[in-house]
Protein backbone atom coordinates (compact mmCIF):
# COMPACT_ATOMS: atom_id res chain seq x y z
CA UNK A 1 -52.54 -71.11 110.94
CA UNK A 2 -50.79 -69.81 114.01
CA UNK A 3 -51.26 -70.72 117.74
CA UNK A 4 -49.96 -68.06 120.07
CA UNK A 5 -51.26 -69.02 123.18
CA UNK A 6 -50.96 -71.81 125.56
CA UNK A 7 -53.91 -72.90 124.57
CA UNK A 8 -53.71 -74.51 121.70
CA UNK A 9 -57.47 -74.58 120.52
CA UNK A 10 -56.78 -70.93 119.68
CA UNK A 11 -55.94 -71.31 116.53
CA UNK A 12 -55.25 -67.45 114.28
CA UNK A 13 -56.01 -68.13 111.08
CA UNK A 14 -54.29 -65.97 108.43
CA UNK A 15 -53.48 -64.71 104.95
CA UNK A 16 -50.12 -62.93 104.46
CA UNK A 17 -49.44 -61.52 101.09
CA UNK A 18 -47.32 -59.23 99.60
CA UNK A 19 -43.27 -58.44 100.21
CA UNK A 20 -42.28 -59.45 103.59
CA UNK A 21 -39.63 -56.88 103.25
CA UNK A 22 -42.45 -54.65 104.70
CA UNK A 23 -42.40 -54.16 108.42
CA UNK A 24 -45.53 -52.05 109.17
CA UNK A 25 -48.19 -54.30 106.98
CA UNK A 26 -51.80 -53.39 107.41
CA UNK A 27 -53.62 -56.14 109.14
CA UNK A 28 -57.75 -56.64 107.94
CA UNK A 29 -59.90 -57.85 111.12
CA UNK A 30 -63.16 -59.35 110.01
CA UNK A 31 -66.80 -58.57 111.79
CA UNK A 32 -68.64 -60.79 113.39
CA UNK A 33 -69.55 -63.03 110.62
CA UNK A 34 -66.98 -62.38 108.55
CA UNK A 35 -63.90 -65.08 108.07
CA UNK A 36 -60.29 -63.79 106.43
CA UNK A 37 -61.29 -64.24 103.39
CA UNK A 38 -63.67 -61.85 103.49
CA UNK A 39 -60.74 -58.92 102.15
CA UNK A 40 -59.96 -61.22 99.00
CA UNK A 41 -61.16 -58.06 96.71
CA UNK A 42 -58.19 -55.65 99.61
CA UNK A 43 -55.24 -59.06 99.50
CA UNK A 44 -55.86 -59.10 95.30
CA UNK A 45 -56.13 -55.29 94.30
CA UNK A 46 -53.50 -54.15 97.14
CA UNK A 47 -50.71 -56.89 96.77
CA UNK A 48 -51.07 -56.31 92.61
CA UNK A 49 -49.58 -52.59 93.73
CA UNK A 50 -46.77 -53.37 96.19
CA UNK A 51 -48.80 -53.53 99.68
CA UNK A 52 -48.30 -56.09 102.29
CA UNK A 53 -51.24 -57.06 103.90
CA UNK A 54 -52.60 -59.65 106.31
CA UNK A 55 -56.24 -60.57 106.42
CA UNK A 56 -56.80 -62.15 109.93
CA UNK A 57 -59.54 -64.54 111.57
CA UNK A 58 -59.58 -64.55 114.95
CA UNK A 59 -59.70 -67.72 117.57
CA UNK A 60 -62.25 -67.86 120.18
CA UNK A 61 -61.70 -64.68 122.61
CA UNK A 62 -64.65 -64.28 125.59
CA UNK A 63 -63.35 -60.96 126.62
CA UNK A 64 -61.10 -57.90 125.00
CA UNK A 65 -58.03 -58.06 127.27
CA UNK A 66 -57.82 -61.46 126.47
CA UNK A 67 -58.27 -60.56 122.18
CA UNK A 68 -55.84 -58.10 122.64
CA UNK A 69 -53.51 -60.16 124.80
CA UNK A 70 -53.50 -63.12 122.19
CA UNK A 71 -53.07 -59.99 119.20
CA UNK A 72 -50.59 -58.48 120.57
CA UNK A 73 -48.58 -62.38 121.02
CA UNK A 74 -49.45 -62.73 117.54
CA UNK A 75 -47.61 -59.66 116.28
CA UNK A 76 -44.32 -60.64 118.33
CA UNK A 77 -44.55 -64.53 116.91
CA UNK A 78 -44.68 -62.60 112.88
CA UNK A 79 -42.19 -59.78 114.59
CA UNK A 80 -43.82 -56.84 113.53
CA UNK A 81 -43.25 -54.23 115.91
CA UNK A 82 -45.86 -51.94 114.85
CA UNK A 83 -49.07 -52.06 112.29
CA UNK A 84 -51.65 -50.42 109.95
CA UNK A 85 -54.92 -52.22 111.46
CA UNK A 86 -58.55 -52.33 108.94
CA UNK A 87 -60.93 -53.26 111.03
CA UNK A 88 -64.36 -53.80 110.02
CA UNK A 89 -67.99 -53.25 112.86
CA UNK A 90 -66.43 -55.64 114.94
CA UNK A 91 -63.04 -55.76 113.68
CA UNK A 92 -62.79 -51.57 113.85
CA UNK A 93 -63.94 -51.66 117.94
CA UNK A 94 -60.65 -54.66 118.63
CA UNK A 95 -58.77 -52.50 116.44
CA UNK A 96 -59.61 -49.16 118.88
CA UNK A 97 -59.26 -51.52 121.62
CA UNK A 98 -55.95 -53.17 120.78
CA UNK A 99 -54.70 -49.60 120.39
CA UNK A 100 -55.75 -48.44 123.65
CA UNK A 101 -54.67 -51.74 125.23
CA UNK A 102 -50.57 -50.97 124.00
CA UNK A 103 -51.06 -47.46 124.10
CA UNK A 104 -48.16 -47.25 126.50
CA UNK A 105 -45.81 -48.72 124.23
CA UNK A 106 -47.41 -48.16 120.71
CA UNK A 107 -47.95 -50.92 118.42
CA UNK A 108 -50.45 -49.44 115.87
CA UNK A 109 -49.16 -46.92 113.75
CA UNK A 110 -52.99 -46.21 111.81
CA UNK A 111 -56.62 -47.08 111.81
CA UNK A 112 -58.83 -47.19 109.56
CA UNK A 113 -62.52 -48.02 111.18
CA UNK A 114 -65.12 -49.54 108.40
CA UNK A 115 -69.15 -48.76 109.80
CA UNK A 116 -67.13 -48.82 113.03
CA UNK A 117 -68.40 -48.39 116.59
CA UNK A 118 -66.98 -46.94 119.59
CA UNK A 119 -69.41 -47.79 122.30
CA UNK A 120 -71.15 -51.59 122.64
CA UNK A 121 -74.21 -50.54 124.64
CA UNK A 122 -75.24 -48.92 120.92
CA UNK A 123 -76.68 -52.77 120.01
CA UNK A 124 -78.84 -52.91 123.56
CA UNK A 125 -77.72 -56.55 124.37
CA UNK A 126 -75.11 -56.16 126.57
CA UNK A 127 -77.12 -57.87 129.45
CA UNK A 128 -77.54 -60.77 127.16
CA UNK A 129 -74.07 -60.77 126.54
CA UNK A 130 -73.10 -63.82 128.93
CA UNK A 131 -75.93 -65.96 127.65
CA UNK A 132 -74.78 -66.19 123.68
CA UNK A 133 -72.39 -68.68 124.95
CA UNK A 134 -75.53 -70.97 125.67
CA UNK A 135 -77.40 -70.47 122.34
CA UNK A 136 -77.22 -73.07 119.63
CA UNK A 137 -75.99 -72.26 116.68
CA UNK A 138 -78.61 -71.57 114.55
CA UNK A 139 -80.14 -68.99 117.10
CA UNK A 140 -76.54 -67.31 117.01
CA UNK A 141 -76.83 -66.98 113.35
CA UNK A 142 -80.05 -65.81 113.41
CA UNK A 143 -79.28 -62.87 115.28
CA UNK A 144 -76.19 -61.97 113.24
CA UNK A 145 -78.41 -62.33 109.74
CA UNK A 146 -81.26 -60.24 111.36
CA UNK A 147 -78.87 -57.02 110.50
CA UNK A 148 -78.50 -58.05 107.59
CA UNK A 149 -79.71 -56.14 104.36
CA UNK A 150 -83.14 -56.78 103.44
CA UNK A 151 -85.00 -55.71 100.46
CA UNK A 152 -84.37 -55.16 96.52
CA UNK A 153 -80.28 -54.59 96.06
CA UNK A 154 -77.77 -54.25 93.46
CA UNK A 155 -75.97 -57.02 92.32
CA UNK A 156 -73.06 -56.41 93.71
CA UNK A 157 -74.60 -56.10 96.96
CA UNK A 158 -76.82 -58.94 96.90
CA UNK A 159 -74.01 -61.12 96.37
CA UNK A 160 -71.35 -59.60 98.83
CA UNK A 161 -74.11 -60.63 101.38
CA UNK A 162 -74.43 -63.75 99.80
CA UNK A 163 -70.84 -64.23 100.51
CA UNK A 164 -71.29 -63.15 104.39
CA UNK A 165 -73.86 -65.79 105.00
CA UNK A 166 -71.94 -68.18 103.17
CA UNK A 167 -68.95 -67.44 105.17
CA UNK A 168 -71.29 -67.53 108.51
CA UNK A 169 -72.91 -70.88 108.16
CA UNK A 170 -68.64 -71.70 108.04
CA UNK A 171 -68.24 -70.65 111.56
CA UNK A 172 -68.46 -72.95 114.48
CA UNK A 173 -71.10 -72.52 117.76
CA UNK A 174 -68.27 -71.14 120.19
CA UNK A 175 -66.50 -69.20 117.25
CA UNK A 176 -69.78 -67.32 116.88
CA UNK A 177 -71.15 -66.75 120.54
CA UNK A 178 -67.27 -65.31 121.33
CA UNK A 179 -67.83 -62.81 118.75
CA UNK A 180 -70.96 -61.90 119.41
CA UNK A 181 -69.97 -61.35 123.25
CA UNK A 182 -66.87 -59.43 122.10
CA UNK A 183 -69.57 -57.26 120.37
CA UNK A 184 -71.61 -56.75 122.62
CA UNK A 185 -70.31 -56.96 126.36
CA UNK A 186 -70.40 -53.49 128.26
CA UNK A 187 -67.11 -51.85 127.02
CA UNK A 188 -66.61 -48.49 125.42
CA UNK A 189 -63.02 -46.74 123.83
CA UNK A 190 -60.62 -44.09 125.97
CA UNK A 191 -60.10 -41.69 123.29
CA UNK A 192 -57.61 -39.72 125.14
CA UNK A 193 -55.53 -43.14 125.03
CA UNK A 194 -55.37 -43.41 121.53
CA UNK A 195 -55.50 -39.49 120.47
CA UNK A 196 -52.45 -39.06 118.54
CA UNK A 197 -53.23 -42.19 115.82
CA UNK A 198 -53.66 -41.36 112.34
CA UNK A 199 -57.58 -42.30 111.57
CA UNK A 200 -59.48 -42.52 108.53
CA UNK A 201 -63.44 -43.11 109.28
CA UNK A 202 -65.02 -45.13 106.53
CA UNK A 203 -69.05 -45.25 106.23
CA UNK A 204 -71.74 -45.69 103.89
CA UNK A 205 -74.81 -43.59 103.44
CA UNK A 206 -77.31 -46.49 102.79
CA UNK A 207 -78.28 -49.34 105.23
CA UNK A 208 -76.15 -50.86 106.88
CA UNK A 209 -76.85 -52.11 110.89
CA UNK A 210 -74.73 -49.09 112.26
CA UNK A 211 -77.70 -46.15 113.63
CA UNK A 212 -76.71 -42.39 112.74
CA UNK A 213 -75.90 -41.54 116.48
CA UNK A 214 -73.04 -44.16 116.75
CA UNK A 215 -71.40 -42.74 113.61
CA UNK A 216 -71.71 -39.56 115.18
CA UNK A 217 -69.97 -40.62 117.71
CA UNK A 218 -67.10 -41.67 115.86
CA UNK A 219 -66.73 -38.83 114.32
CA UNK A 220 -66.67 -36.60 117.75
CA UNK A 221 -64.08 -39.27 118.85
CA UNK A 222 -61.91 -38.65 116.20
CA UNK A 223 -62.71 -34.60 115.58
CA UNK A 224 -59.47 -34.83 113.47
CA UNK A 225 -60.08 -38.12 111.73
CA UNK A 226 -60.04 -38.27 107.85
CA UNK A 227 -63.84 -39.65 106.88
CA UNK A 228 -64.34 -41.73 103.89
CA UNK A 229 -67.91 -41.75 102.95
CA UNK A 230 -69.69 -44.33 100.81
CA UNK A 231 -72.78 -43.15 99.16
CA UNK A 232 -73.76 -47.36 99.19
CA UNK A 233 -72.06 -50.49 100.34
CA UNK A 234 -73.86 -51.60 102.93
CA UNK A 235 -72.68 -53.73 106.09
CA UNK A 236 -70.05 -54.70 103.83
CA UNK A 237 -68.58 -52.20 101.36
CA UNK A 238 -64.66 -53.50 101.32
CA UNK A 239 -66.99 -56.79 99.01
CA UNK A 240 -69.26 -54.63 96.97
CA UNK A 241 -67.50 -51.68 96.45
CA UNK A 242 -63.91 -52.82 96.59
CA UNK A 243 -62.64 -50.65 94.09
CA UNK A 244 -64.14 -47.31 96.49
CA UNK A 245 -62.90 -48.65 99.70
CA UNK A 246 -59.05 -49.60 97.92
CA UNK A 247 -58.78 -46.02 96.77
CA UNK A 248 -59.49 -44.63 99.95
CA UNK A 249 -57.16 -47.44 101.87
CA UNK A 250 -54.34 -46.35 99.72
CA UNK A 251 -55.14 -42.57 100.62
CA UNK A 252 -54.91 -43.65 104.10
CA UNK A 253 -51.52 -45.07 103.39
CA UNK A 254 -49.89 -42.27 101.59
CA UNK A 255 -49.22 -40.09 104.50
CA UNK A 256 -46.47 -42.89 105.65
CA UNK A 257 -44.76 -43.89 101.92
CA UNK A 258 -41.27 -42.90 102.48
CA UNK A 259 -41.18 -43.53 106.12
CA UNK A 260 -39.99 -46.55 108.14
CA UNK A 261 -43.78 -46.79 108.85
CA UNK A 262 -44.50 -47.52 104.78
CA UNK A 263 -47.13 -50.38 103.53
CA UNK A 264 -46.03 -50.30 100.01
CA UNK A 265 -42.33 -51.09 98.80
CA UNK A 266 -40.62 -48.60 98.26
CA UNK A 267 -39.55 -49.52 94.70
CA UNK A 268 -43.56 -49.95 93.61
CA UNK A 269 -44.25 -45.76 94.87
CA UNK A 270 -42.96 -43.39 91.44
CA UNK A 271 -43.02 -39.79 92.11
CA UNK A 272 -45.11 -39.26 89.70
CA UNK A 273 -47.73 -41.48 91.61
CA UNK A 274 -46.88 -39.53 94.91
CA UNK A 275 -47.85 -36.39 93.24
CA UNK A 276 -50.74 -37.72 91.51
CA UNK A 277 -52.61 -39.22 94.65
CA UNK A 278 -51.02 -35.96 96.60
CA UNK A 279 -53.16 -33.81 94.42
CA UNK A 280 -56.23 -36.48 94.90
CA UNK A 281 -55.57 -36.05 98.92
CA UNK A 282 -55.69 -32.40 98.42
CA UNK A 283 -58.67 -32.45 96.03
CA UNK A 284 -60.87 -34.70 98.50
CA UNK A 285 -60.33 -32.60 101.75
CA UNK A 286 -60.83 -29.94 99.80
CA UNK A 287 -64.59 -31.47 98.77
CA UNK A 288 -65.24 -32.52 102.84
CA UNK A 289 -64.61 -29.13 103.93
CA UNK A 290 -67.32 -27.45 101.45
C-alpha cells in the first residue's frame, strides 16, 4: 500500500510481481467493482513467463484530473518513467485519460482497452453523477450488479461474476460512489492527443454492459488499433477466459521485446519464441483483414 498524496486517506493499493529489472511494466486498472486482485489469472500466467506487472486499486478520486494527478505521483514514487497500462470499462477510460492527461510529456508507452469506453454520456447518468456520493451503499451496489450478467452461463462465467460481487460487497460506500462518478461524470477522450499510442482493442461478442455503438466508437477512435475479439467473456473476460485474453496481452507486448520499452526480460524471450508468436501476429491480422 502506497500513499502518494497529501492526503493520506488515499491509500493505492497494489500488487507488483515479476523482475523489477523491468522499467516499462504493464500496469492492470480494475472497473468499477473490481479490486487488484481481480488480474490474479494476468499476475500468475504473465509473471510464470518473465513479465512484470502491477495490478492496481485505486483510492478514492471524485474527478479525472485529480485520478490522473495522484497516477501520475504514483509512477514517480515506483520511478517508472513510462508504462504498458490494461485497463478494464472503467479502468480502459483512466487509462485513455491518463494518456491524454501527460500527453505532453509521454508516460504511457501502450494501451490495451478491455470492453472499453471512450465517451461517459454512453451510460445516461451523467446528471446523476454528483448525487452517487449521497447513496448508501447498498443502492451503489445495486446499480453496479444491475449490469451484471443475468441468465444461464458457463461455469467459468458464472463464477468470474461470482468473484466480482464478491470483490464488490469488499468495497467501502465512498470507494464505490468515486468510481461510479469517475464513470459516469460528463467527460469524453481527445483522440488527436493520444494518436500515436500503440492500441490493442479487446471485446467480447456476448453480453457484457458495453452497447454496440460505444464499441464502435472505439474502434473509429483508434482506426489503426489492433482489435482482439472474444467470441464470450462477458463484463469480465481477463477471469473467465484468462488463457484468451493472456495470449492476446502478450501479442500486444511483442511489438516492444528488444526495446528499452520491453515487459518481459530479456533473458525469458528465445528467438525461436519471437518467430513463433511473429508468425501468430502475422497469421491473426491476416484473419481480421478477411
Amino acid at each position: 500500500q502506497i500513499i502518494v498524496d497529501d492526503d493520506d486517506s488515499k491509500v493505492w493499493s497494489l500488487y507488483d510481481a515479476g523482475p523489477r529489472s523491468i522499467r516499462c511494466p504493464l500496469i492492470f486498472l480494475p472497473p468499477v467493482s473490481g479490486t487488484a486482485d481481480v488480474f490474479f489469472q494476468q499476475i500468475l500466467a504473465l509473471t510464470g513467463w518473465g513479465y512484470r506487472v502491477i495490478a492496481l486499486q485505486y483510492p478514492v478520486y471524485w474527478d479525472h484530473l485529480e485520478f490522473c494527478d495522484g497516477f501520475r505521483k504514483l509512477l514517480d514514487h515506483l520511478q517508472l518513467d513510462k508504462v504498458h497500462l490494461f485497463g478494464a470499462s472503467l479502468g480502459g477510460f483512466l487509462a485513455q485519460k491518463f494518456a491524454e492527461y501527460t500527453h505532453k510529456s509521454p508516460r504511457v508507452q501502450s494501451l490495451i482497452l478491455c470492453n472499453a469506453f471512450s465517451d461517459t454520456s454512453i451510460f445516461n447518468q451523467t446528471w446523476t453523477a454528483n448525487s452517487f456520493w449521497l447513496m448508501p451503499a447498498f443502492m451503489l451496489k445495486k446499480i453496479v450488479l444491475g449490469n451484471f450478467a443475468s441468465g444461464p452461463l458457463d461455469p467459468e462465467m458464472a463464477d468470474g461474476i461470482d468473484f466480482m460481487v464478491d470483490r464488490l460487497e469488499s468495497l467501502g460506500q465512498s470507494e464505490l460512489a468515486s468510481r461510479l462518478t469517475l464513470n459516469c461524470q460528463n467527460s469524453y477522450i481527445e483522440p488527436h492527443k493520444i494518436r500515436d499510442i500503440p492500441v490493442t482493442i479487446m471485446d467480447v461478442f456476448d453480453q457484457s454492459a458495453l452497447s454496440t455503438e460505444a464499441k464502435e466508437e472505439m474502434y473509429k477512435l483508434y482506426p489503426n488499433g489492433r482489435r482482439a475479439h472474444l467470441k464470450t467473456g462477458g463484463n469480465f473476460p481477463y477471469l473467465c477466459r484468462s488463457a484468451e485474453v493472456n495470449l492476446y496481452i502478450q501479442i500486444h507486448l511483442l511489438q516492444f521485446h528488444g526495446t528499452r520499452y520491453a515487459a518481459i526480460d530479456p533473458s525469458m524471450v528465445s528467438a525461436e519464441e519471437l518467430e513463433v508468436q511473429r508468425i501468430s501476429l502475422h497469421s491473426s491480422s491476416e484473419q481480421e483483414e478477411q
